[in-house]
Structures are given as C-alpha cells and as structure tokens.
Protein backbone atom coordinates (compact mmCIF):
# COMPACT_ATOMS: atom_id res chain seq x y z
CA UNK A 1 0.00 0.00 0.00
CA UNK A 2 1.32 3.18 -0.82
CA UNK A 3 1.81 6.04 2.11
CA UNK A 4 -0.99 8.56 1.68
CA UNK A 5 0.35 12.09 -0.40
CA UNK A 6 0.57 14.97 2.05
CA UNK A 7 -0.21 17.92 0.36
CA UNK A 8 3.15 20.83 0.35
CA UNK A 9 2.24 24.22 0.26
CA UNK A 10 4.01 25.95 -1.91
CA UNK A 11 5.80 29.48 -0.32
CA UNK A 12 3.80 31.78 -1.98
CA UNK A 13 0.81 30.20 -0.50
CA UNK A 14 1.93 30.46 2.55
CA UNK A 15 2.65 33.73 2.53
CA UNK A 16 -0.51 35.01 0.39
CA UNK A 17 -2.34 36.83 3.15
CA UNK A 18 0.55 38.96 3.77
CA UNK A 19 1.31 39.38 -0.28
CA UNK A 20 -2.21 39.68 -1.32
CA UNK A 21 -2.95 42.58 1.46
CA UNK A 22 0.74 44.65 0.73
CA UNK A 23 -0.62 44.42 -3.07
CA UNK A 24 -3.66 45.80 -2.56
CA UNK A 25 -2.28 48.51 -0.60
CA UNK A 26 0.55 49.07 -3.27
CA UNK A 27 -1.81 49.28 -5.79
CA UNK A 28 -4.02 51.49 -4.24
CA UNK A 29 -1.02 53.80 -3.86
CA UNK A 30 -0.06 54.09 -7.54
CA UNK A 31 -3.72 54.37 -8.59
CA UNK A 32 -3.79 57.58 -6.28
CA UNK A 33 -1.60 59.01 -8.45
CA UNK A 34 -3.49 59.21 -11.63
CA UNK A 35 -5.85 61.83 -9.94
CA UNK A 36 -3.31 64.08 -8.43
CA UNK A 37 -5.54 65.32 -6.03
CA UNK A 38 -3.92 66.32 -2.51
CA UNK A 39 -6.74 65.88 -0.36
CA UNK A 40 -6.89 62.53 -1.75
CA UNK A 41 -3.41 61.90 -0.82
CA UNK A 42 -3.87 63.41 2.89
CA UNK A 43 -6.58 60.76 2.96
CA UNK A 44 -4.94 57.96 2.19
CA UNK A 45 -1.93 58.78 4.50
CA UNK A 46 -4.22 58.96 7.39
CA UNK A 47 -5.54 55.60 5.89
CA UNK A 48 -2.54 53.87 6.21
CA UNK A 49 -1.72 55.42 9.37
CA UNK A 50 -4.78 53.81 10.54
CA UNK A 51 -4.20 50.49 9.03
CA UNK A 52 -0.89 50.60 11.02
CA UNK A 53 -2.64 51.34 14.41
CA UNK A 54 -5.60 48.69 13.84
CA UNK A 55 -2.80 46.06 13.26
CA UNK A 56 -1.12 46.83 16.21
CA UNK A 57 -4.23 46.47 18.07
CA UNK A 58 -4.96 42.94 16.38
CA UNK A 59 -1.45 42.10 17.53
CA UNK A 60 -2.19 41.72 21.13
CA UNK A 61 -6.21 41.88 20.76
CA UNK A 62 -6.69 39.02 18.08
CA UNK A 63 -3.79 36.82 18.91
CA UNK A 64 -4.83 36.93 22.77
CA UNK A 65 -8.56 37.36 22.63
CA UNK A 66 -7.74 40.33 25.53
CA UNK A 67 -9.90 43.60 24.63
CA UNK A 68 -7.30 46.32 25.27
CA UNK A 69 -8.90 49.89 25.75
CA UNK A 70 -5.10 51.59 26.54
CA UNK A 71 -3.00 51.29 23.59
CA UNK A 72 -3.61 54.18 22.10
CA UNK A 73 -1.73 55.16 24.97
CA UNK A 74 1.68 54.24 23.33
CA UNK A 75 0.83 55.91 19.94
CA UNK A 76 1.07 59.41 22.77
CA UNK A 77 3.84 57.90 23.83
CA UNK A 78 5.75 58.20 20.64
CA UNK A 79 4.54 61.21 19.08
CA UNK A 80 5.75 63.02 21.99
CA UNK A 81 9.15 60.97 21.97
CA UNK A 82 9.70 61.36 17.99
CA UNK A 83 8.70 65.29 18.93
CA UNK A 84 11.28 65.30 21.47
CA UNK A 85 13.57 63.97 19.20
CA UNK A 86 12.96 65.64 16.13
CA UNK A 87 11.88 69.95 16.97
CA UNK A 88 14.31 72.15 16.58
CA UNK A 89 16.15 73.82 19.85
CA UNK A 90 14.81 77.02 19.85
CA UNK A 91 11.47 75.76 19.53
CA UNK A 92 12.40 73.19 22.28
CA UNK A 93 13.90 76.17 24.29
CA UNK A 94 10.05 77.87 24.46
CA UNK A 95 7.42 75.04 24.27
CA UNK A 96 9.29 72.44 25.94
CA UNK A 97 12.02 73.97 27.99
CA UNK A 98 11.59 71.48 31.06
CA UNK A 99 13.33 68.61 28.58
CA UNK A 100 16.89 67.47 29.66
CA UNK A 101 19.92 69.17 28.02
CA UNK A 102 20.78 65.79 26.10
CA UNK A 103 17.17 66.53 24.24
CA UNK A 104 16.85 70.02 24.57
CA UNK A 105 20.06 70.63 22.53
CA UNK A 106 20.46 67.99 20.10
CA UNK A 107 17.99 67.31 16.79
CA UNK A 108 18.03 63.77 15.55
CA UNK A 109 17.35 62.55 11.86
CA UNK A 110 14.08 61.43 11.60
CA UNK A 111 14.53 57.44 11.05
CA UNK A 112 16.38 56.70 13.69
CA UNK A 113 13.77 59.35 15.95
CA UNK A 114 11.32 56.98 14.36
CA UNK A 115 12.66 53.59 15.63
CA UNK A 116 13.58 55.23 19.20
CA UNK A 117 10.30 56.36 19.66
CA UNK A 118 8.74 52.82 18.86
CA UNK A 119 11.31 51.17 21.01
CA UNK A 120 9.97 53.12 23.96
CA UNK A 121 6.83 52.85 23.86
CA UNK A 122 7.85 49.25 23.99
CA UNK A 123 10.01 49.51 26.96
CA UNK A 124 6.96 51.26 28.87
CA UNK A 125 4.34 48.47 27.53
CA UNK A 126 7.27 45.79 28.97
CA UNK A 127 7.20 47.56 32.21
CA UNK A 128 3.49 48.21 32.75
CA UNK A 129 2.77 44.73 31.18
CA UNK A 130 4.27 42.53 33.86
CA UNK A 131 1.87 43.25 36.14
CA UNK A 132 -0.89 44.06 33.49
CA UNK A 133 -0.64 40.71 31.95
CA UNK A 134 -1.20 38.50 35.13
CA UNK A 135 -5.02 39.27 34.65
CA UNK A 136 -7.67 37.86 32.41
CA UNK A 137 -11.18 38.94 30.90
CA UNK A 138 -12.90 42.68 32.21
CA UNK A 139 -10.12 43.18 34.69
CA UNK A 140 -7.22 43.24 32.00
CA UNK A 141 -9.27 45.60 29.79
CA UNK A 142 -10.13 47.71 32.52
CA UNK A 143 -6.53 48.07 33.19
CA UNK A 144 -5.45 49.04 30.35
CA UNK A 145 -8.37 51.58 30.21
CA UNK A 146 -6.59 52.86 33.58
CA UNK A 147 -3.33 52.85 32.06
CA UNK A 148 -4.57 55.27 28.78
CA UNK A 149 -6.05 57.76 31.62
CA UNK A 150 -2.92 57.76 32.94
CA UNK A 151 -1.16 58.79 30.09
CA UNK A 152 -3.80 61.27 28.98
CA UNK A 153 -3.15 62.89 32.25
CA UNK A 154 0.69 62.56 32.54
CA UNK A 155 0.89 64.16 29.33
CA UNK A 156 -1.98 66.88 29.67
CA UNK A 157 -0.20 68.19 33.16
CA UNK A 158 3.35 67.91 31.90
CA UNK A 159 3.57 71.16 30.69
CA UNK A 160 7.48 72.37 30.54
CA UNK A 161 7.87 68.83 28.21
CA UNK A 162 4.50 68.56 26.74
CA UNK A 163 3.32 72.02 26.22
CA UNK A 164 0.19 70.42 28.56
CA UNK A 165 -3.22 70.97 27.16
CA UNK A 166 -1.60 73.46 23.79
CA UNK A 167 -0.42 72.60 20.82
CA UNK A 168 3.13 71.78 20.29
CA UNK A 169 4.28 72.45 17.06
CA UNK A 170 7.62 72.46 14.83
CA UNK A 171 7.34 68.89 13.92
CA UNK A 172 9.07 67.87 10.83
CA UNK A 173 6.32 67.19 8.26
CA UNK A 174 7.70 64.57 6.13
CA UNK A 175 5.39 61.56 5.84
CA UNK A 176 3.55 61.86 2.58
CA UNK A 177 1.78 58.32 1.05
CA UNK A 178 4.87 57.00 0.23
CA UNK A 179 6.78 56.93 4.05
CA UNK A 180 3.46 55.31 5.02
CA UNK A 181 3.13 52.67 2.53
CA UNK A 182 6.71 51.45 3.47
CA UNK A 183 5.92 51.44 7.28
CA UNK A 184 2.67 49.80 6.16
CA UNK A 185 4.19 46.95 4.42
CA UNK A 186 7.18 46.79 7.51
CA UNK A 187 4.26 46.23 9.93
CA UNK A 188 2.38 43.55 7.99
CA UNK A 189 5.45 42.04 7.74
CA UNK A 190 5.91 41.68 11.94
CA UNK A 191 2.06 40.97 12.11
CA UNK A 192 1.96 38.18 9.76
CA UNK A 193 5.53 36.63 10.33
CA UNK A 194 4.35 37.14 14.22
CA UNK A 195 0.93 35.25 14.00
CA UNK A 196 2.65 32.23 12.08
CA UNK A 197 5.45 31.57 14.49
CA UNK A 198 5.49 29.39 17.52
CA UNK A 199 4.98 32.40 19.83
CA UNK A 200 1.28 33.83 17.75
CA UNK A 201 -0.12 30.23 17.55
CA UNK A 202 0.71 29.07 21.47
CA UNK A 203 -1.10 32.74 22.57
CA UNK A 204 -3.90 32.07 20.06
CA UNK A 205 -3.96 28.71 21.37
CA UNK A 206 -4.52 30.52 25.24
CA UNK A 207 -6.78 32.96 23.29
CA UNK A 208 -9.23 29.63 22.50
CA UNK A 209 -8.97 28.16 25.72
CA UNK A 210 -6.77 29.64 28.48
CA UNK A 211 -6.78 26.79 31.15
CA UNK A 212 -6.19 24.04 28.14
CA UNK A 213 -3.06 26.13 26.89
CA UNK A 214 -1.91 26.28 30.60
CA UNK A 215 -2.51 22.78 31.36
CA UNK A 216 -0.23 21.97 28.16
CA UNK A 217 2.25 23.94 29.44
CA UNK A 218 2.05 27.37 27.69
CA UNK A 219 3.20 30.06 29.56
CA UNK A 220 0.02 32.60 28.70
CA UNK A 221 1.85 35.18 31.07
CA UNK A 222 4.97 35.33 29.09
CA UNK A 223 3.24 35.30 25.35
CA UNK A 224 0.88 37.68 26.35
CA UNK A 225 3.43 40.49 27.43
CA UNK A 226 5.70 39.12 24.32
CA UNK A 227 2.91 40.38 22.41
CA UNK A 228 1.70 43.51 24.27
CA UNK A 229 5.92 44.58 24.01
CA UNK A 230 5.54 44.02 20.10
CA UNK A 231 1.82 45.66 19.64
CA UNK A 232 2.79 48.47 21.73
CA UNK A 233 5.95 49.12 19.06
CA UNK A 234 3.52 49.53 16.51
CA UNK A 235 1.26 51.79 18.10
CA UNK A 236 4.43 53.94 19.16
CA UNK A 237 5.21 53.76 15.13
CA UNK A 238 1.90 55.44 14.40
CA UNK A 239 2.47 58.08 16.86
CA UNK A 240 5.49 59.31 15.23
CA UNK A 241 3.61 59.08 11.66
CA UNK A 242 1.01 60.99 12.72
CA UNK A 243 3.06 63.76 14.36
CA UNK A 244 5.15 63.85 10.86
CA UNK A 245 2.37 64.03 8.95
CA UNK A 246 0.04 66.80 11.07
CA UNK A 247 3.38 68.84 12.21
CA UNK A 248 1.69 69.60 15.37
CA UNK A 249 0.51 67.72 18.43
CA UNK A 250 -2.01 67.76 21.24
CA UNK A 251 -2.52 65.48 23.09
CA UNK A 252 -6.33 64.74 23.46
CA UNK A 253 -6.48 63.82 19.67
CA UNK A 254 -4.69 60.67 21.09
CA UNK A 255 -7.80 59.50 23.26
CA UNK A 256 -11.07 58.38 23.53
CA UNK A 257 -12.29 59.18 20.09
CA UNK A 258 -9.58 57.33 18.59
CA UNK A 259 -9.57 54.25 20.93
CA UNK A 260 -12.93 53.42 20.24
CA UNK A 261 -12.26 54.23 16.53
CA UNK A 262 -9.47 52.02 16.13
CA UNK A 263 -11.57 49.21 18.03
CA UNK A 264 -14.29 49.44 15.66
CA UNK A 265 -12.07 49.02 12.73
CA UNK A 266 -10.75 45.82 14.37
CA UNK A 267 -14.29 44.75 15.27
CA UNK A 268 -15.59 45.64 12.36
CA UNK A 269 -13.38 44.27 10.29
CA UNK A 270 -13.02 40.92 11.86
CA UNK A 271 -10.45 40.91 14.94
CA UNK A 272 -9.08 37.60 15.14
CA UNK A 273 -7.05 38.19 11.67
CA UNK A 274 -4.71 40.44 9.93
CA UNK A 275 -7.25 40.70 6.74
CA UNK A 276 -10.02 41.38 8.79
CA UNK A 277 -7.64 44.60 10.76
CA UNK A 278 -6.84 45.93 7.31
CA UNK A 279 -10.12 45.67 6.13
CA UNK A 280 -11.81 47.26 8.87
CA UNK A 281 -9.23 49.86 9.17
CA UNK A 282 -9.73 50.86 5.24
CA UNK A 283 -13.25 50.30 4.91
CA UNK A 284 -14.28 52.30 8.19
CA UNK A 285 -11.25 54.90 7.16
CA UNK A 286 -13.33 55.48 3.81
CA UNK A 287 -16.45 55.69 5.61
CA UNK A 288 -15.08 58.82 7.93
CA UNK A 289 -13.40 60.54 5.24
CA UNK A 290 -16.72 60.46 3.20
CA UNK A 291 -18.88 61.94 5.91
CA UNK A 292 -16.45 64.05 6.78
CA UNK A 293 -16.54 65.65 3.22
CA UNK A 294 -20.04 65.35 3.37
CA UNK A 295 -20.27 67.54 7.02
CA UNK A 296 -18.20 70.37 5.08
CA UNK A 297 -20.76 70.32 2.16
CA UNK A 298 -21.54 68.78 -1.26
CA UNK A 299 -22.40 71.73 -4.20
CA UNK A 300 -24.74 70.04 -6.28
CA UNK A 301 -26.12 71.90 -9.34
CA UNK A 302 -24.97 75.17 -7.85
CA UNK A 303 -26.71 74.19 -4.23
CA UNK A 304 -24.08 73.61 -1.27
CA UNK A 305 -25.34 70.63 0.80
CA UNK A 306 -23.01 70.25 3.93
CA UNK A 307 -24.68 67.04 6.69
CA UNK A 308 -25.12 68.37 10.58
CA UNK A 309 -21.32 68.04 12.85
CA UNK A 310 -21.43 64.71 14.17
CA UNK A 311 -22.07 62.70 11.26
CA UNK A 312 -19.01 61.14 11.46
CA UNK A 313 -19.67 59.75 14.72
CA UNK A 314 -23.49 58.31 14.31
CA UNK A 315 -22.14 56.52 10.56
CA UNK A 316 -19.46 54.42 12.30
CA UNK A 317 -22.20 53.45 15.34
CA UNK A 318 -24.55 52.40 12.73
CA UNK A 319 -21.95 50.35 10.43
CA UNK A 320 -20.57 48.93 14.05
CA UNK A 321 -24.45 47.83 14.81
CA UNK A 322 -24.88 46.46 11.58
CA UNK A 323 -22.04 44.29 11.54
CA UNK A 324 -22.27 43.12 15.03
CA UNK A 325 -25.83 42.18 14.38
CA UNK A 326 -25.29 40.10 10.80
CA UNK A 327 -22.00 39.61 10.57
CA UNK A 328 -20.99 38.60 14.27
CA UNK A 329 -17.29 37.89 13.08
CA UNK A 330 -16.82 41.21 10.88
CA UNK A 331 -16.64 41.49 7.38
CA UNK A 332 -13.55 38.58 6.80
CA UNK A 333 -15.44 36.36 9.11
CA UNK A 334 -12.36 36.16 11.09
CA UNK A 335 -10.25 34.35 8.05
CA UNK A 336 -7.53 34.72 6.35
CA UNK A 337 -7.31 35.57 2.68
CA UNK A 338 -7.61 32.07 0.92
CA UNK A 339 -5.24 30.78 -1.47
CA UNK A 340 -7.00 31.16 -5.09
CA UNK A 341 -5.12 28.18 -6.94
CA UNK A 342 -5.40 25.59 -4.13
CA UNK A 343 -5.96 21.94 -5.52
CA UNK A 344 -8.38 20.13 -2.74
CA UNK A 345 -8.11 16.78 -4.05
CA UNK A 346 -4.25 17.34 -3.00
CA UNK A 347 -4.96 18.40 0.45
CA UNK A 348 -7.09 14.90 1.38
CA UNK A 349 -4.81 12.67 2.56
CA UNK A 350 -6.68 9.19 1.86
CA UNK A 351 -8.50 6.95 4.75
CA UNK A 352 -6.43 3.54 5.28
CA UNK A 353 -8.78 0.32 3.57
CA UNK A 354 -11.37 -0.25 6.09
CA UNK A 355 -11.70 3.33 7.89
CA UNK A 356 -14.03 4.59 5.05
C-alpha cells in the first residue's frame, strides 16, 4: 500500500495573506496618483496610518482574545518621543524647555527618531505589562483603560515637556503616502511573520482556551506580554507618523475618540485576523473621510449641501451595529485571505482500507 500524499504548500501560498494585502495597498497607492488630487493623498496617508494602528491592536487583541482599551496610549507615547527627538532647539527652548539638556540641545534625523520612539513605547508596555498581563477577561481591559487615563493625564499636566493641554508644534512634516506605505508593508510584515510563528499560535492557542493552553504547558503570562511589548511598538510607530504628517501635536487627539475608533475598525473588520484589521481599518477609514466631506458640504447643481457636525460619529455606530448584528465575526469572518489556486483533491490525505 502506498503512504498517503501529504499535500506541500508551496511558499507563496503560505505567505498570500501577507502578499495579497501589501498588493492591494501598493496598488491602491499608484492608482492615487493618476488623480493628483492632494486631499486625496492626505486621505490615504491617514488611511494607512490607521491600518498601522488597527494592526497593532490585532497584535495583542486578536492573537490573545484580551480587549485592550489603553493602547492608544503608546501611539502618545511616541509622538511626543519622535517630537522630542525631532523639533528644533529654539522651539524646544520655548514650548518644551523642562526637557533634559541631552534633548533640549540635540535634533536627531528622523529614522532613527522613528525607531527610538517605537522602542519606547515598547520599553513602557514591557514595564506596565508585567503586572498588566497576570489578569484575564474585564479586569485586564479595565486596566489598560486605567493605564490610557494615565497617560492622557501625565501628558496633559506635563507642561514644561508637553506644552500640557496646547499645541506643540515644529514637527518635521515629512510623511507623505509614500513613508506610510513602506511602514505599512514593515508592519504587515511583523504581524503576519508574528501570528505564524510558535509564539502567535501558542497565545492564540490561550486565546481559545486559556486553562487548556496552561494545562499543556504554555506560559500565557509570558506570550501575552511578548505580544503587548511588540503591539505596543507599533502603536508607538503610528504616533510618530502621525506627528510627521500633522506637524503639530495635542494630546487629546490621542484619546477616547480614537480608541474606540481604532476598536471598531478591528471589530468591524473581523479581529481575530490580519485581513479582517486591514479591512476594517480601510473600509471604516473610507467611511469617515466620506462623511467628513459630506459635514463640510456637497455643491450640487450650484446648491451647497453640507450634513449636521457629528455625522461622522453616528455613521461608524450604525456600520458597528450592523455588523455586530449580521456579521458577528466582521466582514472577513475572522479568516484569512484564501489561497486562489489551491488543488483540494491534494490536500485529502486518503482513509487507510477499512476506515471509510
């Protein structure tokens, strides 16, 4: 009798999630071109930047099943730093002159601002995380809801390195659609290569059934702040993109309104994979920029038609309701982009004579 065929998957099919979805985006990018519109262009950036925070999110929040309400914490976290970094020292000198000498005086380039900035907002997620991580259910998202107050405050109080409640401005403004396509593709990248390695698939395993994973010896504990270190990177990347691309920071556009709109992209989208975050992140990003176009006025036929403020707000509610009511599991139903050239016959592996 001859051994059953076990089906090999070639690389590109293993990998076709992550291709398919840095295509897409790529493609989108080029097409933007053709109209050489800027607000276009300023939408798409903020897009992307999006797309970037929502994967994050999924990073910890789909691989672990833990609803975090505090990670937009770390996207403050490195604005500020990349700000820090990046403003020149006479504008330092006025808005920020409580900064130590080493910052106050020096300007860095802003790649290597970038990667600092991401790396601590990692070190603080590390730090907060190992006693953060020890808890389970409501009482982990509840403290990472305290630990995004926190923050808010810190940051709102901290005038002579903040500028508090005000604007700081001076930021370099160099992230156009290109910058954010490449940091786009560089966090797929982690996401994907993270979800498929022994460390994503034991903390989905925990994410299915905690006490099974612990009985089999996973250390849930460990994975879980593994991932919260590498999420909270990528939410510190965003930070600095958006402070590149708005030039100016405050730092209540970093709360509420955009932790619940970054959750509804992942919900929304489907949060237990990385085509369901970009999905949600670029369908819902669409959605905003529409009605937000729409709440500064339409002229139709010489007629200006402009929808109430607010808009924005009551449009993703009602797409979040509608989903959540028919399509429980968002829009991807929680899957992965399938292969399109897959040959089933070749993935049955044949019952031995007498097990039919």
């Amino acid at each position: 009798m001859k051994p059953p065929r076990v089906y090999k998957a070639p690389l590109a099919e293993r990998f076709w999630p992550l291709l398919f979805l840095s295509g897409c985006l790529l493609l989108v990018v080029v097409l933007s071109g053709i109209f050489h519109s800027q607000r276009l262009d300023r939408t798409l950036v903020e897009t992307l930047i999006n797309i970037i925070l929502v994967v994050g999110l999924y990073v910890f929040v789909g691989n672990s099943g833990v609803v975090s309400f505090g990670h937009i914490g770390f996207t403050v976290i490195g604005a500020y730093a990349t700000a820090w970094q990046t403003v020149q020292p006479f504008i330092k000198g006025t808005s920020m002159p409580g900064l130590p000498d080493f910052l106050l005086k020096t300007t860095l380039p802003v790649w290597p601002a970038a990667i600092i900035s991401g790396l601590l907002a990692a070190l603080v997620a590390l730090v907060v995380g190992i006693a953060m991580m020890r808890m389970s259910g409501i009482a982990a998202s509840i403290g990472t809801f305290a630990f995004l107050m926190i923050i808010n405050s810190t940051y709102n109080n901290w005038d002579r390195v903040t500028a508090g409640t005000g604007s700081l401005i001076g930021i370099p403004a160099y992230v156009n659609k290109w910058v954010a396509l490449i940091w786009t593709l560089v966090v797929l990248a982690m996401a994907y290569f993270y979800q498929i390695s022994r460390h994503g698939l034991t903390l989905q395993a925990s994410r299915e059934d905690e006490a099974a994973a612990t009985a089999a010896g996973i250390d849930v504990f460990r994975q879980r702040l593994f991932a919260y270190t590498l999420s909270a990177f990528i939410l510190g990347i965003g930070g600095v993109l958006y402070a590149h691309f708005l030039g100016s920071l405050f730092v209540d556009f970093f709360y509420l309104g955009m932790t619940f709109t970054t959750l509804a992209m992942l919900v929304v989208g489907g949060m237990n994979s990385l085509t369901g975050a970009v999905t949600g992140a670029f369908v819902l990003s669409s959605i905003v920029a529409l009605l937000r176009q729409l709440e500064k006025g339409v002229t139709l036929g010489g007629l200006t038609v402009a929808f109430p403020s607010g808009v924005q707000e009551i449009g993703l509610s009602l797409v979040m309701l509608i989903v959540l009511i028919y399509l429980r599991q968002g829009l991807t139903a929680n899957k992965e982009i399938s292969w399109p050239f897959s040959k089933p016959h070749l993935r049955k592996s044949p019952m031995p004579p007498g097990r039919e």
